[in-house]
PDB file of N, CA and C in Angstrom:
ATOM      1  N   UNK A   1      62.925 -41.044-213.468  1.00  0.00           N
ATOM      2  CA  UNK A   1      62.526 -39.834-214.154  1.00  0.00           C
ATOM      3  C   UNK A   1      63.676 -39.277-214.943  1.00  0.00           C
ATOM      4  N   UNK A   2      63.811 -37.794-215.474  1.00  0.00           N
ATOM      5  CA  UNK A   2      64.406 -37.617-216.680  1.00  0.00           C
ATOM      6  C   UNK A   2      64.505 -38.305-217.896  1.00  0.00           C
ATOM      7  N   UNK A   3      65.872 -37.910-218.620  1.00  0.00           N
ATOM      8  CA  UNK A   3      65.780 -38.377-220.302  1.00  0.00           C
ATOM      9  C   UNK A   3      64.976 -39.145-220.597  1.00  0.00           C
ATOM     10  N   UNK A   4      65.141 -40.942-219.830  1.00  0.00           N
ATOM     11  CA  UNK A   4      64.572 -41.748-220.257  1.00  0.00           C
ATOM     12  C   UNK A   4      63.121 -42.366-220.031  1.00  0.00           C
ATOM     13  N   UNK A   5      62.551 -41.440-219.636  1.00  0.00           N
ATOM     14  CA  UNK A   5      60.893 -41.886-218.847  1.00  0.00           C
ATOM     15  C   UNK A   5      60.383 -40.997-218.412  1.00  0.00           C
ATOM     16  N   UNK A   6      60.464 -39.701-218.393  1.00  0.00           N
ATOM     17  CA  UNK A   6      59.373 -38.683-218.061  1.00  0.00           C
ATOM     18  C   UNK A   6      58.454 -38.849-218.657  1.00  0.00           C
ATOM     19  N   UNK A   7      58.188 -38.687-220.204  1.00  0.00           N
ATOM     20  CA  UNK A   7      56.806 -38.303-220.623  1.00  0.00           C
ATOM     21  C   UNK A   7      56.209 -39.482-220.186  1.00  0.00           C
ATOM     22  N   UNK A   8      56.859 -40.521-220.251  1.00  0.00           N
ATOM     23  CA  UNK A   8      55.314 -41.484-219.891  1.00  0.00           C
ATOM     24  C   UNK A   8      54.349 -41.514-218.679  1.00  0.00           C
ATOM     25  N   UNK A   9      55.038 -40.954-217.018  1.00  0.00           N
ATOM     26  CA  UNK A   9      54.392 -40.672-216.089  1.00  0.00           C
ATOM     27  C   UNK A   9      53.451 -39.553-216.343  1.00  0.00           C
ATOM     28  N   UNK A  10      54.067 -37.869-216.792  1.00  0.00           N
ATOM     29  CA  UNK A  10      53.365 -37.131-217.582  1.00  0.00           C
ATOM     30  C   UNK A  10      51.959 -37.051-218.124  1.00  0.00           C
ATOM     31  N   UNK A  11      52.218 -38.084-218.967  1.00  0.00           N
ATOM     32  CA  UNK A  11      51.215 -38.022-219.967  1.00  0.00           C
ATOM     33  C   UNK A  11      50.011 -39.419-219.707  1.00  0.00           C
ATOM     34  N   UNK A  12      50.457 -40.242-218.635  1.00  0.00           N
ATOM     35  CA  UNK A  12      49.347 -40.668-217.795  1.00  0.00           C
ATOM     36  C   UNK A  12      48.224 -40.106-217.120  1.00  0.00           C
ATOM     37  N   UNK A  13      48.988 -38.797-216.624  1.00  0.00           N
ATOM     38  CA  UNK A  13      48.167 -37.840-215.698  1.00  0.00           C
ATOM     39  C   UNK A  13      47.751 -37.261-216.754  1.00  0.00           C
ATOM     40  N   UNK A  14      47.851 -36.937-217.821  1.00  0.00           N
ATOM     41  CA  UNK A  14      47.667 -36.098-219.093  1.00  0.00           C
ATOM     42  C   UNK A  14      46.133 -36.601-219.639  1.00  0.00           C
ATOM     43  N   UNK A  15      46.292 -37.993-220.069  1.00  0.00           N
ATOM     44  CA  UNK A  15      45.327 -38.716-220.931  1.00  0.00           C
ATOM     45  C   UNK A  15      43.712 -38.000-219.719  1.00  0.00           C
ATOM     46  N   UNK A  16      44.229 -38.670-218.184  1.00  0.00           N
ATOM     47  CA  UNK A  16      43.062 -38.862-217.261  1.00  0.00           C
ATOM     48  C   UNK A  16      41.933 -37.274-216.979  1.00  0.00           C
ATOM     49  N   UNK A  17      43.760 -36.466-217.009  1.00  0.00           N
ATOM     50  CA  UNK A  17      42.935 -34.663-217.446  1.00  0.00           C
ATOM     51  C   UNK A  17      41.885 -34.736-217.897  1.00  0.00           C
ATOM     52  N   UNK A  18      42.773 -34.647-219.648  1.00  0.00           N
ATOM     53  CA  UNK A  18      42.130 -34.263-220.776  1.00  0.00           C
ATOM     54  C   UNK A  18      40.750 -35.302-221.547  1.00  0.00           C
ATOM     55  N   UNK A  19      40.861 -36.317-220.411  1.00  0.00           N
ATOM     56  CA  UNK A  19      39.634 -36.938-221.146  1.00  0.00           C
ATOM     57  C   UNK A  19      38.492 -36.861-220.204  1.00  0.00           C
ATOM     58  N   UNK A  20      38.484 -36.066-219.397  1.00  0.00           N
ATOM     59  CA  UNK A  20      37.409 -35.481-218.579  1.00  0.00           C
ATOM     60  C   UNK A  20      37.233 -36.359-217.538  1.00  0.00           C
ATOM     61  N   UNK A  21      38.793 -36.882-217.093  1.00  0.00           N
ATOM     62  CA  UNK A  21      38.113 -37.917-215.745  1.00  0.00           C
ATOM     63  C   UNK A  21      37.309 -38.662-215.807  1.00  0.00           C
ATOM     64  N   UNK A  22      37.028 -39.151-216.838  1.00  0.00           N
ATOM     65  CA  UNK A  22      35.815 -40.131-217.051  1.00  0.00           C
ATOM     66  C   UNK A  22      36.259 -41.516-216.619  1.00  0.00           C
ATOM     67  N   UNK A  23      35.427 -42.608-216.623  1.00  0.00           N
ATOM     68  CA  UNK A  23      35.832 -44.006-216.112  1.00  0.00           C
ATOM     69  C   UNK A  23      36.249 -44.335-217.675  1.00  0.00           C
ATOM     70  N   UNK A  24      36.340 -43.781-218.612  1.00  0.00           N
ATOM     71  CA  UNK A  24      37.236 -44.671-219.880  1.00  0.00           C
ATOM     72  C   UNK A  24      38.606 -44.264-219.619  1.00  0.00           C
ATOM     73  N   UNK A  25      38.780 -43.120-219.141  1.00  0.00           N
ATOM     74  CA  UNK A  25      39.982 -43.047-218.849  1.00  0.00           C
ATOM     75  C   UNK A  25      40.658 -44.037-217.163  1.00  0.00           C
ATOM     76  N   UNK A  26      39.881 -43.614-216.470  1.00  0.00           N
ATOM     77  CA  UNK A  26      40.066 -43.670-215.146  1.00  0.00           C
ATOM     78  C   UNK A  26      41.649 -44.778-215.050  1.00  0.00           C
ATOM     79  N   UNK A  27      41.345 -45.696-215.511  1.00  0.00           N
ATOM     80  CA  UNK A  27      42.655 -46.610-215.258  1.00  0.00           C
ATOM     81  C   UNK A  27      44.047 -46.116-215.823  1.00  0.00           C
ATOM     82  N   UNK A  28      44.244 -44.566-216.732  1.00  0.00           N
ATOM     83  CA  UNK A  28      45.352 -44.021-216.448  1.00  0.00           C
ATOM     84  C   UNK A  28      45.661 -43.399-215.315  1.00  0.00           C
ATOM     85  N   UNK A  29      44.833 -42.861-214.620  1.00  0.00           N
ATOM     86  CA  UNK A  29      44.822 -42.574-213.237  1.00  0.00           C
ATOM     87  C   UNK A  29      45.350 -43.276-212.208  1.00  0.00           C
ATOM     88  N   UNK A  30      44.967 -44.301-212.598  1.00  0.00           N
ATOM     89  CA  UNK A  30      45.116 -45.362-211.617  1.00  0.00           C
ATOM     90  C   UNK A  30      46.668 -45.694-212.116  1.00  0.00           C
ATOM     91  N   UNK A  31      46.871 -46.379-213.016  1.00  0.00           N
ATOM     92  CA  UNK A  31      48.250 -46.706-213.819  1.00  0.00           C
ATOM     93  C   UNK A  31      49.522 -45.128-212.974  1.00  0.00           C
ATOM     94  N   UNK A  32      49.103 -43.949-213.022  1.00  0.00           N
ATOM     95  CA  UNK A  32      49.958 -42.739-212.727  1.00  0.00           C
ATOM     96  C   UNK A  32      50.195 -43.203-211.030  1.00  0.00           C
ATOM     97  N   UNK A  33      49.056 -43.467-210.790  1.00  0.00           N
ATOM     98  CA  UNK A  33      49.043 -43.338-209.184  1.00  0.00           C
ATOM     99  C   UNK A  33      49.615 -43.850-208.355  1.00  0.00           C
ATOM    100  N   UNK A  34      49.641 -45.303-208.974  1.00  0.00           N
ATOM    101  CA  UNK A  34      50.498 -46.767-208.794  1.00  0.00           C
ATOM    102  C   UNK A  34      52.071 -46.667-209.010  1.00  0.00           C
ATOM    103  N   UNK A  35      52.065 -45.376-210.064  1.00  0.00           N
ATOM    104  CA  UNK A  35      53.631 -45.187-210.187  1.00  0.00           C
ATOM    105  C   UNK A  35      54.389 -44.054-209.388  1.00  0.00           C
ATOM    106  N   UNK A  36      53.900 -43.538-209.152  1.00  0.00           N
ATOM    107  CA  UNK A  36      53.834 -42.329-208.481  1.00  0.00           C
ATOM    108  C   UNK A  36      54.159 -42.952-206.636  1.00  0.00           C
ATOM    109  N   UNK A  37      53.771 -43.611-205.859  1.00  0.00           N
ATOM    110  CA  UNK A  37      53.623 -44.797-204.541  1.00  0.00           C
ATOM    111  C   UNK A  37      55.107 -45.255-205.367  1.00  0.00           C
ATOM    112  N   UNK A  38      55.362 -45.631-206.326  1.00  0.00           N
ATOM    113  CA  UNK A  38      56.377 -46.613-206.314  1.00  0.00           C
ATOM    114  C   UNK A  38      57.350 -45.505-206.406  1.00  0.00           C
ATOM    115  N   UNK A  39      57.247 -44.561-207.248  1.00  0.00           N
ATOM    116  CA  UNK A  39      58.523 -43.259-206.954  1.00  0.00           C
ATOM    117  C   UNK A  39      58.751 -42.876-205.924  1.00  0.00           C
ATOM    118  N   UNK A  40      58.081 -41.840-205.162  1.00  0.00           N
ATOM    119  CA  UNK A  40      57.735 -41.774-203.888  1.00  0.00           C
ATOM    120  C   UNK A  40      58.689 -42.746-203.055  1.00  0.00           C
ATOM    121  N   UNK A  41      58.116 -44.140-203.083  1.00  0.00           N
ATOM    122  CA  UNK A  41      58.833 -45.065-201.995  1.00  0.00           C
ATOM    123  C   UNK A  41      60.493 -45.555-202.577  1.00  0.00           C
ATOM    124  N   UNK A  42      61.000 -45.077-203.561  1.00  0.00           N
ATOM    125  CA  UNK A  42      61.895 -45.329-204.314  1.00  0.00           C
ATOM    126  C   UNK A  42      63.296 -44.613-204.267  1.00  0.00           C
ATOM    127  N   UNK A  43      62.487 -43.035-204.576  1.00  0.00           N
ATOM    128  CA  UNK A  43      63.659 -42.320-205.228  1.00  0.00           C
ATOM    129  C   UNK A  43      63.494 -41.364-204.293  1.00  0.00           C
ATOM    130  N   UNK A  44      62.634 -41.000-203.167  1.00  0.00           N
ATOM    131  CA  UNK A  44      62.539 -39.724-202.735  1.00  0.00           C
ATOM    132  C   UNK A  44      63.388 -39.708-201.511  1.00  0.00           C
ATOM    133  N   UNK A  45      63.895 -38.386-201.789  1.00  0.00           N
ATOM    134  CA  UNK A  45      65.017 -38.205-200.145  1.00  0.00           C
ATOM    135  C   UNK A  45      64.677 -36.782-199.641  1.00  0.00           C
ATOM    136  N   UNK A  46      64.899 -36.570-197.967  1.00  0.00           N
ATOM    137  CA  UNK A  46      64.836 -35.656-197.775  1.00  0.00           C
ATOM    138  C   UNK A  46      65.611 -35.433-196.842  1.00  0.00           C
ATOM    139  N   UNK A  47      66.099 -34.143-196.247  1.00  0.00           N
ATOM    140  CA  UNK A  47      66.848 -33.510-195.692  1.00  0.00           C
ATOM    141  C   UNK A  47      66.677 -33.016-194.321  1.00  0.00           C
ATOM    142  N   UNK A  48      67.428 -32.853-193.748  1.00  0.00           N
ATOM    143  CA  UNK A  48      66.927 -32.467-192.007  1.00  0.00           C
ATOM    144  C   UNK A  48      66.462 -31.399-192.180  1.00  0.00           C
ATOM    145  N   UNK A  49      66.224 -30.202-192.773  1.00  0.00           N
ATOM    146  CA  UNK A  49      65.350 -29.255-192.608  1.00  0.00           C
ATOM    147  C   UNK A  49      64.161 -29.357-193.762  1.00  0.00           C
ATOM    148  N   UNK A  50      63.989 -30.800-193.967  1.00  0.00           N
ATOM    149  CA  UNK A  50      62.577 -30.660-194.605  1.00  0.00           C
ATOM    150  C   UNK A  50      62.449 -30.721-196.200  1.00  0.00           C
ATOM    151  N   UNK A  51      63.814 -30.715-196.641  1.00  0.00           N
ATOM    152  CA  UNK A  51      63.802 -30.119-198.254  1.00  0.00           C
ATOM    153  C   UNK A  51      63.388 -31.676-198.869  1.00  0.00           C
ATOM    154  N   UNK A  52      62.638 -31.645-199.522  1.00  0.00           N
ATOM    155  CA  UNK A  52      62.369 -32.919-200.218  1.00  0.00           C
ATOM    156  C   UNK A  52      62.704 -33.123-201.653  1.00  0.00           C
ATOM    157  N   UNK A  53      63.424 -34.156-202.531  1.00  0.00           N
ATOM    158  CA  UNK A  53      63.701 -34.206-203.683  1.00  0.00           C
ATOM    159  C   UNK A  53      63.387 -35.810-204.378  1.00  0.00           C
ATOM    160  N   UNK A  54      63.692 -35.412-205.529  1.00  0.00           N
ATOM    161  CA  UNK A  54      63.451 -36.812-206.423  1.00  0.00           C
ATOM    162  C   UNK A  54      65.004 -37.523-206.864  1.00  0.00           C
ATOM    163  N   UNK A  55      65.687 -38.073-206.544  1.00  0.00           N
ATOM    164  CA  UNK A  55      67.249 -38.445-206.501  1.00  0.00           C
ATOM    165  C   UNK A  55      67.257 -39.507-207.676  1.00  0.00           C
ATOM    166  N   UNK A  56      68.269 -39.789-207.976  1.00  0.00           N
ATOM    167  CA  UNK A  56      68.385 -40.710-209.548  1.00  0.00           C
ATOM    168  C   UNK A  56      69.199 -42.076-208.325  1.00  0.00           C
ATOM    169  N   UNK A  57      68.534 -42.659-209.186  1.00  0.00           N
ATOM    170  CA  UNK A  57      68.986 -44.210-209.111  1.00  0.00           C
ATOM    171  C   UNK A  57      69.458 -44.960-210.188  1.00  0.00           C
ATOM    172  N   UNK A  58      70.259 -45.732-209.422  1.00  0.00           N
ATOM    173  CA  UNK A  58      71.143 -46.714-210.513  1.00  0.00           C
ATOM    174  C   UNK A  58      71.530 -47.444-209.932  1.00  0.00           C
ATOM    175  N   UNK A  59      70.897 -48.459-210.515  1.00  0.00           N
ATOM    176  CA  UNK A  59      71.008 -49.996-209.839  1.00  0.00           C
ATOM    177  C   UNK A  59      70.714 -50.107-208.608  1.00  0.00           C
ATOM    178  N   UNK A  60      70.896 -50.644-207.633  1.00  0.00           N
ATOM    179  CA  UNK A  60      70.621 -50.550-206.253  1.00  0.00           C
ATOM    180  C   UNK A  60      70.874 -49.248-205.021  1.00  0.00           C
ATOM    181  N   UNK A  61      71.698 -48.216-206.293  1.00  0.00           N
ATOM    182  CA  UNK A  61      71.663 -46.999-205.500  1.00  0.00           C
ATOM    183  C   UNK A  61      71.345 -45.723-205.715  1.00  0.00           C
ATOM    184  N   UNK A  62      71.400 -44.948-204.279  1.00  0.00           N
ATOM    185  CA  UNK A  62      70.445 -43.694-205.030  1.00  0.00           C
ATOM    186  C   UNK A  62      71.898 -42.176-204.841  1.00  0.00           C
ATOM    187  N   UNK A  63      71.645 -41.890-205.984  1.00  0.00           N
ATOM    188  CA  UNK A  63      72.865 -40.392-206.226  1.00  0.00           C
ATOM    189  C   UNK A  63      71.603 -39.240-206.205  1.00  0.00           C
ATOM    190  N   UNK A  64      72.459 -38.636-205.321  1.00  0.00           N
ATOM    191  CA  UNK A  64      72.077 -36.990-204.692  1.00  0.00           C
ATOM    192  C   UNK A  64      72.040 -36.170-206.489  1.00  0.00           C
ATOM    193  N   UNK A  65      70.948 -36.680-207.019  1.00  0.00           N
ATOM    194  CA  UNK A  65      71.298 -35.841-208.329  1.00  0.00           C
ATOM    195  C   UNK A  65      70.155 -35.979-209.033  1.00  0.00           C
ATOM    196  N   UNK A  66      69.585 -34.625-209.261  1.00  0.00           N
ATOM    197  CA  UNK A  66      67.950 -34.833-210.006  1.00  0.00           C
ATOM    198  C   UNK A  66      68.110 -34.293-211.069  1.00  0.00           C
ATOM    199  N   UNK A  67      67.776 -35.087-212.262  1.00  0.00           N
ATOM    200  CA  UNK A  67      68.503 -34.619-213.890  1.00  0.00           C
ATOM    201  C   UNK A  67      67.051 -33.573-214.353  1.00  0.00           C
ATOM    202  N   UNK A  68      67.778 -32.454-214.685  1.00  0.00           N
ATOM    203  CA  UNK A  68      66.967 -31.393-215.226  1.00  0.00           C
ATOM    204  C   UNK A  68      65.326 -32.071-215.563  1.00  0.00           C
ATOM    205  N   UNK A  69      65.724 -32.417-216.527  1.00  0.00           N
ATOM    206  CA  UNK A  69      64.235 -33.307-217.348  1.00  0.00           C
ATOM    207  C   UNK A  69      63.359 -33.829-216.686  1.00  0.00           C
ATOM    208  N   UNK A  70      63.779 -33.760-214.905  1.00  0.00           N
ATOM    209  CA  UNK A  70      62.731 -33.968-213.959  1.00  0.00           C
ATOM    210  C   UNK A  70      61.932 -33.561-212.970  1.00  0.00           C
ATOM    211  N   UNK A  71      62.743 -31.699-213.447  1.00  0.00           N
ATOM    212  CA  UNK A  71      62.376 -30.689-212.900  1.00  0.00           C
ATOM    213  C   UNK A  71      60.466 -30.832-213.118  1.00  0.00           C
ATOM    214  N   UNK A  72      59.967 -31.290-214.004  1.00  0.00           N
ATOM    215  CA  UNK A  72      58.285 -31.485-214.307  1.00  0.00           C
ATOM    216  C   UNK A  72      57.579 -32.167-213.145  1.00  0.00           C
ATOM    217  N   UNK A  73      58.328 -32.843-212.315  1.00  0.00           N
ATOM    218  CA  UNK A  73      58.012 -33.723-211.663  1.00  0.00           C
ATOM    219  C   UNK A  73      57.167 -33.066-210.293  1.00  0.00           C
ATOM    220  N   UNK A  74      57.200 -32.179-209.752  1.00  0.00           N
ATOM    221  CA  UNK A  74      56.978 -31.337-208.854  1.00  0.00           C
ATOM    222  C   UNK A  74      55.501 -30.664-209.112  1.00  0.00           C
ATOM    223  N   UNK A  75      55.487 -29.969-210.564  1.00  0.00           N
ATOM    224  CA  UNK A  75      53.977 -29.872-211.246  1.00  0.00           C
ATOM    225  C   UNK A  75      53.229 -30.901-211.730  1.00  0.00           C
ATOM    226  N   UNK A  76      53.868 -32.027-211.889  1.00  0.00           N
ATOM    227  CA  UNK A  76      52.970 -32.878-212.395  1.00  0.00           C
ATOM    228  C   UNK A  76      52.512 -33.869-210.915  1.00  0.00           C
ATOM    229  N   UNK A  77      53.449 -34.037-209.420  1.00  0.00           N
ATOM    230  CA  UNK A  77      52.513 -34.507-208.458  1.00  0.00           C
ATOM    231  C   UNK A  77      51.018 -32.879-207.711  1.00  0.00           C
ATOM    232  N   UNK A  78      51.903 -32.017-208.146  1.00  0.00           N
ATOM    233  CA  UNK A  78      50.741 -31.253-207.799  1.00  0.00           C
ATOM    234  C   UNK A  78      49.855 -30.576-208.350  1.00  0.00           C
ATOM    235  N   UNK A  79      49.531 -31.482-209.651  1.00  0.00           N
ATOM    236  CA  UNK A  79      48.080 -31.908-210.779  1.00  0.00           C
ATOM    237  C   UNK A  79      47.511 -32.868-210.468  1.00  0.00           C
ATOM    238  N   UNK A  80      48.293 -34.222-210.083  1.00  0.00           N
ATOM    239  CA  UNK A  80      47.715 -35.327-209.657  1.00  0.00           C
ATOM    240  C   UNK A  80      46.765 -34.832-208.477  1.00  0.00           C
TER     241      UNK A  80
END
């Protein structure tokens, strides 16, 4: 997530919205959802009292550091 790939998760969930959930859309849904399981199992860390975040990765590792531009990320799993 951030600079280089936000809008495209975004605007997966975006298309499936705005086109009324219909089955022409449906497989952006599906496409978001699939990515979303892979973030989730990827990038997410959490903390002994519960705090949960989205952490940046690079290369095989993950830095305690969530780049602004992914602050969306939080409203856009709780649209999905």
């Amino acid at each position: 997530f951030g600079a280089m790939g936000d809008s495209f998760y975004e605007y997966l969930l975006k298309v499936w919205v705005f086109g009324s959930k219909t089955l022409e859309v449906k497989h952006y849904r599906e496409m978001w959802e699939k990515s979303m399981n892979g973030l989730l199992s990827l990038v997410k860390k959490s903390t002994p009292s519960s705090f949960t975040y989205i952490c940046e990765k690079n290369g095989n590792s993950l830095s305690d550091k969530m780049d602004e531009l992914a602050c969306f990320a939080p409203g856009m799993l709780a649209l999905g």
